[in-house]
N, C-alpha and C. Protein backbone atom coordinates (compact mmCIF):
# COMPACT_ATOMS: atom_id res chain seq x y z
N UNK A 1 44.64 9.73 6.79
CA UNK A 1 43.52 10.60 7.10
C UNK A 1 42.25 9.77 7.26
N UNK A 2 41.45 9.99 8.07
CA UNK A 2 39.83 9.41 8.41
C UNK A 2 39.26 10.33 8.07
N UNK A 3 37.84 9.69 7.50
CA UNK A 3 37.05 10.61 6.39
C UNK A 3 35.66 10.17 7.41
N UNK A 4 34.94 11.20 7.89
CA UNK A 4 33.75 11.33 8.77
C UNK A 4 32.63 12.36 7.74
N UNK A 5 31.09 11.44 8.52
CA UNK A 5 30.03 12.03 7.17
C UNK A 5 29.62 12.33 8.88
N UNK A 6 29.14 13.84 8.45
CA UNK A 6 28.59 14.49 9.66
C UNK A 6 27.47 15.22 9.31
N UNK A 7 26.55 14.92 9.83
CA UNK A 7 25.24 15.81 9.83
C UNK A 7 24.84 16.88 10.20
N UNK A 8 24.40 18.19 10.18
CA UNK A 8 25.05 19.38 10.72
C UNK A 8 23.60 19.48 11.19
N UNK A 9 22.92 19.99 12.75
CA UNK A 9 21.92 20.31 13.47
C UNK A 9 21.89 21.57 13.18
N UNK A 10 22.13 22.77 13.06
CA UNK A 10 22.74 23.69 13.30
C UNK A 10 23.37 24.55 12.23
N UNK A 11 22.76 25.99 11.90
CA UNK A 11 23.85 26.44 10.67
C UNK A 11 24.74 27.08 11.46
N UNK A 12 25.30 27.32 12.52
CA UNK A 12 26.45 28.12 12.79
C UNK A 12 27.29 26.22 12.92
N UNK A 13 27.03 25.36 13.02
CA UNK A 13 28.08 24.52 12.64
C UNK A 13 29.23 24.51 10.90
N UNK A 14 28.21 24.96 10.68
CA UNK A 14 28.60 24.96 9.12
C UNK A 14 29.44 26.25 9.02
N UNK A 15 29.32 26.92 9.67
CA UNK A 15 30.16 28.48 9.26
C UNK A 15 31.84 27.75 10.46
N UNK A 16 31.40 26.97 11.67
CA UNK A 16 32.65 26.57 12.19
C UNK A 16 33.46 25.83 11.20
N UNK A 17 32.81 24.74 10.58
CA UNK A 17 33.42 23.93 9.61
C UNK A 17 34.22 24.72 8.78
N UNK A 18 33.72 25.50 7.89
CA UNK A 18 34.52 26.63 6.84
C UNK A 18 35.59 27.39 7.60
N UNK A 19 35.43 27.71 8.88
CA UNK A 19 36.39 28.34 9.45
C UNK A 19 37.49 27.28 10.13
N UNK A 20 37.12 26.12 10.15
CA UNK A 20 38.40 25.07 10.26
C UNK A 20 39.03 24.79 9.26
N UNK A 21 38.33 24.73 7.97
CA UNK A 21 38.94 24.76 6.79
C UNK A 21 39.64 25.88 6.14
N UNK A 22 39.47 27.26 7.12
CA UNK A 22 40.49 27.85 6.73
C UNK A 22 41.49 27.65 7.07
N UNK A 23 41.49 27.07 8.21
CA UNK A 23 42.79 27.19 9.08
C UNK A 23 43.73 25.73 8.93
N UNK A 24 43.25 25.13 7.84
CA UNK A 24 43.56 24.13 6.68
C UNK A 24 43.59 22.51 8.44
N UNK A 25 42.46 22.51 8.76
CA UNK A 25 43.16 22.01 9.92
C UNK A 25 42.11 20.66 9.22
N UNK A 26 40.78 21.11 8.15
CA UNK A 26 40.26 19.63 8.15
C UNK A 26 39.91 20.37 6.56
N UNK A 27 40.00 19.07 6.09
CA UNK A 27 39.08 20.01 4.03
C UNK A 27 37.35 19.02 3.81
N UNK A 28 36.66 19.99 3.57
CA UNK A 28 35.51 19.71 3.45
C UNK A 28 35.44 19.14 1.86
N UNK A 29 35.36 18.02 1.65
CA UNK A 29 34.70 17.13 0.50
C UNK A 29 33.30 17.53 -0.36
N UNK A 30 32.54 17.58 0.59
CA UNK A 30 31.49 17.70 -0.83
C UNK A 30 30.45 18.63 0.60
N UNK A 31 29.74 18.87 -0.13
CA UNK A 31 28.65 19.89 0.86
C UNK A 31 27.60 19.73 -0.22
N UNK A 32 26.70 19.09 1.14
CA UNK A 32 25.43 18.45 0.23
C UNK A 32 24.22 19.66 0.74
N UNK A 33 23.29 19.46 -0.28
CA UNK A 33 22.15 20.60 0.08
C UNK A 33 20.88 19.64 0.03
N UNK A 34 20.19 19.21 1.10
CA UNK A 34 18.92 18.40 1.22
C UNK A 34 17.84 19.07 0.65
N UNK A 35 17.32 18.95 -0.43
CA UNK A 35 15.77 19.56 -0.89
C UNK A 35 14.83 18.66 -0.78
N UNK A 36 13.37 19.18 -0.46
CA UNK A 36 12.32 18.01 -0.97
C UNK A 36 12.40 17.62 -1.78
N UNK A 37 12.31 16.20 -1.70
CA UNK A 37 12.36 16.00 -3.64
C UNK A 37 11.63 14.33 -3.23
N UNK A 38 10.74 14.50 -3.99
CA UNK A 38 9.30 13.39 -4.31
C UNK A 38 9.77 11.78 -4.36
N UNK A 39 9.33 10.91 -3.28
CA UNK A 39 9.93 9.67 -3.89
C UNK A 39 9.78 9.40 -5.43
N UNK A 40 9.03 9.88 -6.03
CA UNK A 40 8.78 9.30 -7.57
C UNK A 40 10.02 9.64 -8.05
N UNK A 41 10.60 10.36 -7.73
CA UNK A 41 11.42 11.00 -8.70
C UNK A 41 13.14 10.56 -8.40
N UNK A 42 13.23 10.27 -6.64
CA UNK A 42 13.92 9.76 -6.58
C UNK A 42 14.30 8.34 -6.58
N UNK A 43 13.18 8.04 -6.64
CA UNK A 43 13.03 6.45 -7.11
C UNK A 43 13.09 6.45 -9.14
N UNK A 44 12.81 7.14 -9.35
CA UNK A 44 12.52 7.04 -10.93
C UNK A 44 13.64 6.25 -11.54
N UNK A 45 13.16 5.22 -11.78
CA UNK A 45 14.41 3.94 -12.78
C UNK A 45 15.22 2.99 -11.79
N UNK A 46 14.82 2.82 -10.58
CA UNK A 46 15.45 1.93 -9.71
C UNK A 46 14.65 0.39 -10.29
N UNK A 47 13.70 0.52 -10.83
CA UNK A 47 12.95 -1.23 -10.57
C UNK A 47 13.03 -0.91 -12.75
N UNK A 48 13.49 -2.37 -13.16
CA UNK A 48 13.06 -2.23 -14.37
C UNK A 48 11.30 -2.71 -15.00
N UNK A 49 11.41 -1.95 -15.78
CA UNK A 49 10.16 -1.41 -16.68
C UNK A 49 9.27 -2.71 -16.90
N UNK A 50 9.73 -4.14 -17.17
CA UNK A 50 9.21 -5.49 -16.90
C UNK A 50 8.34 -5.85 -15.76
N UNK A 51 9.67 -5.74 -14.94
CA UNK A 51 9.20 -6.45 -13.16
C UNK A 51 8.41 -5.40 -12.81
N UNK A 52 8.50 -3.63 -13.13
CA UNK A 52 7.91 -2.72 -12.34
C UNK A 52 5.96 -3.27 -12.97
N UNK A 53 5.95 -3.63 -13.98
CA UNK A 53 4.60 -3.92 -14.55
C UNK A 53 4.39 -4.81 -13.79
N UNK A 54 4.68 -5.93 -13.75
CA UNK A 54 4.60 -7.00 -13.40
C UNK A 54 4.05 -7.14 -11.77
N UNK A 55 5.03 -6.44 -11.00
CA UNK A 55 4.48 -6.05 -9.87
C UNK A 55 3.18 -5.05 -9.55
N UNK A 56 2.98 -4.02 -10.87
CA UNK A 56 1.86 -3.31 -10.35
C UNK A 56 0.41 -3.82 -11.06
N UNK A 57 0.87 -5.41 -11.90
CA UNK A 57 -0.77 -6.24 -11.91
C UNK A 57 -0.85 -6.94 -10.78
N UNK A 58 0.17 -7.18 -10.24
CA UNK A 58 -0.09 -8.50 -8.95
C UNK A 58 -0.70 -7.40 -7.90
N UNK A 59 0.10 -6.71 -7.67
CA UNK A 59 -0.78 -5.41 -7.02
C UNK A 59 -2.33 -4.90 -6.92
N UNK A 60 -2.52 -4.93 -8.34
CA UNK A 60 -4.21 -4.46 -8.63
C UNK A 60 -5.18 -5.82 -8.38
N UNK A 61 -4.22 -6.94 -8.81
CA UNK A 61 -4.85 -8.14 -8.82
C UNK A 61 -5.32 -8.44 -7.10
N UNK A 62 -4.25 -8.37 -6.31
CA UNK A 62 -4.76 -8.48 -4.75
C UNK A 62 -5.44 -7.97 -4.19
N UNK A 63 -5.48 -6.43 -4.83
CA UNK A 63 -6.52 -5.29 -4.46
C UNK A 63 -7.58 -5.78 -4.63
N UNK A 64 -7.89 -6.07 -6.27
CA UNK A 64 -9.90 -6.87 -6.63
C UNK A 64 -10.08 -8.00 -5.75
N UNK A 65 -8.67 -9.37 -5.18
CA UNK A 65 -9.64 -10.23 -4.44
C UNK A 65 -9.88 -9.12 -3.12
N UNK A 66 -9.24 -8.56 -2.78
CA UNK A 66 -9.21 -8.41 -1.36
C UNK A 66 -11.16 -7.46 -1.18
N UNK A 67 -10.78 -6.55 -2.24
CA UNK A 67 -12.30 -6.33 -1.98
C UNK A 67 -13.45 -7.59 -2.54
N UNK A 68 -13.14 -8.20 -3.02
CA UNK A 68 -14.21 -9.03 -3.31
C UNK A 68 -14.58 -9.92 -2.45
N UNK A 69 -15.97 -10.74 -2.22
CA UNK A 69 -16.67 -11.56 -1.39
C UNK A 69 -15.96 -12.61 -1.70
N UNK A 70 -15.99 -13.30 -0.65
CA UNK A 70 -15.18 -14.58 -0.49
C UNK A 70 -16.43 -15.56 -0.57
């Protein structure tokens, strides 16, 4: 069997899908539901708690030269 990730344009695709799966001709795996959902949150715990500091002084730090007079 070949396993295809398909993106659905369209909700009457999704009612065809279920109706191929009645007819046992393909089985639907997982059925995902897209919500907004905030990078913070989906980022939340990807960078550890060290480096994430670490990166957000070098951050503030480039910010003060960059506004400051040269």
């Amino acid at each position: 069997m070949e396993t295809m990730l398909i993106e659905l344009t369209n909700q009457k695709a999704a009612k065809l899908l279920h109706e191929l799966q009645e007819l046992q001709l393909i089985k639907v795996l997982k059925i995902s539901v897209n919500g907004t959902q905030k990078l913070s949150e989906k980022y939340a715990g990807k960078l550890p708690s060290d480096i994430a500091n670490a990166l957000h002084t070098y951050v503030t730090k480039s910010r003060s030269e960059w506004n400051s007079s040269i």
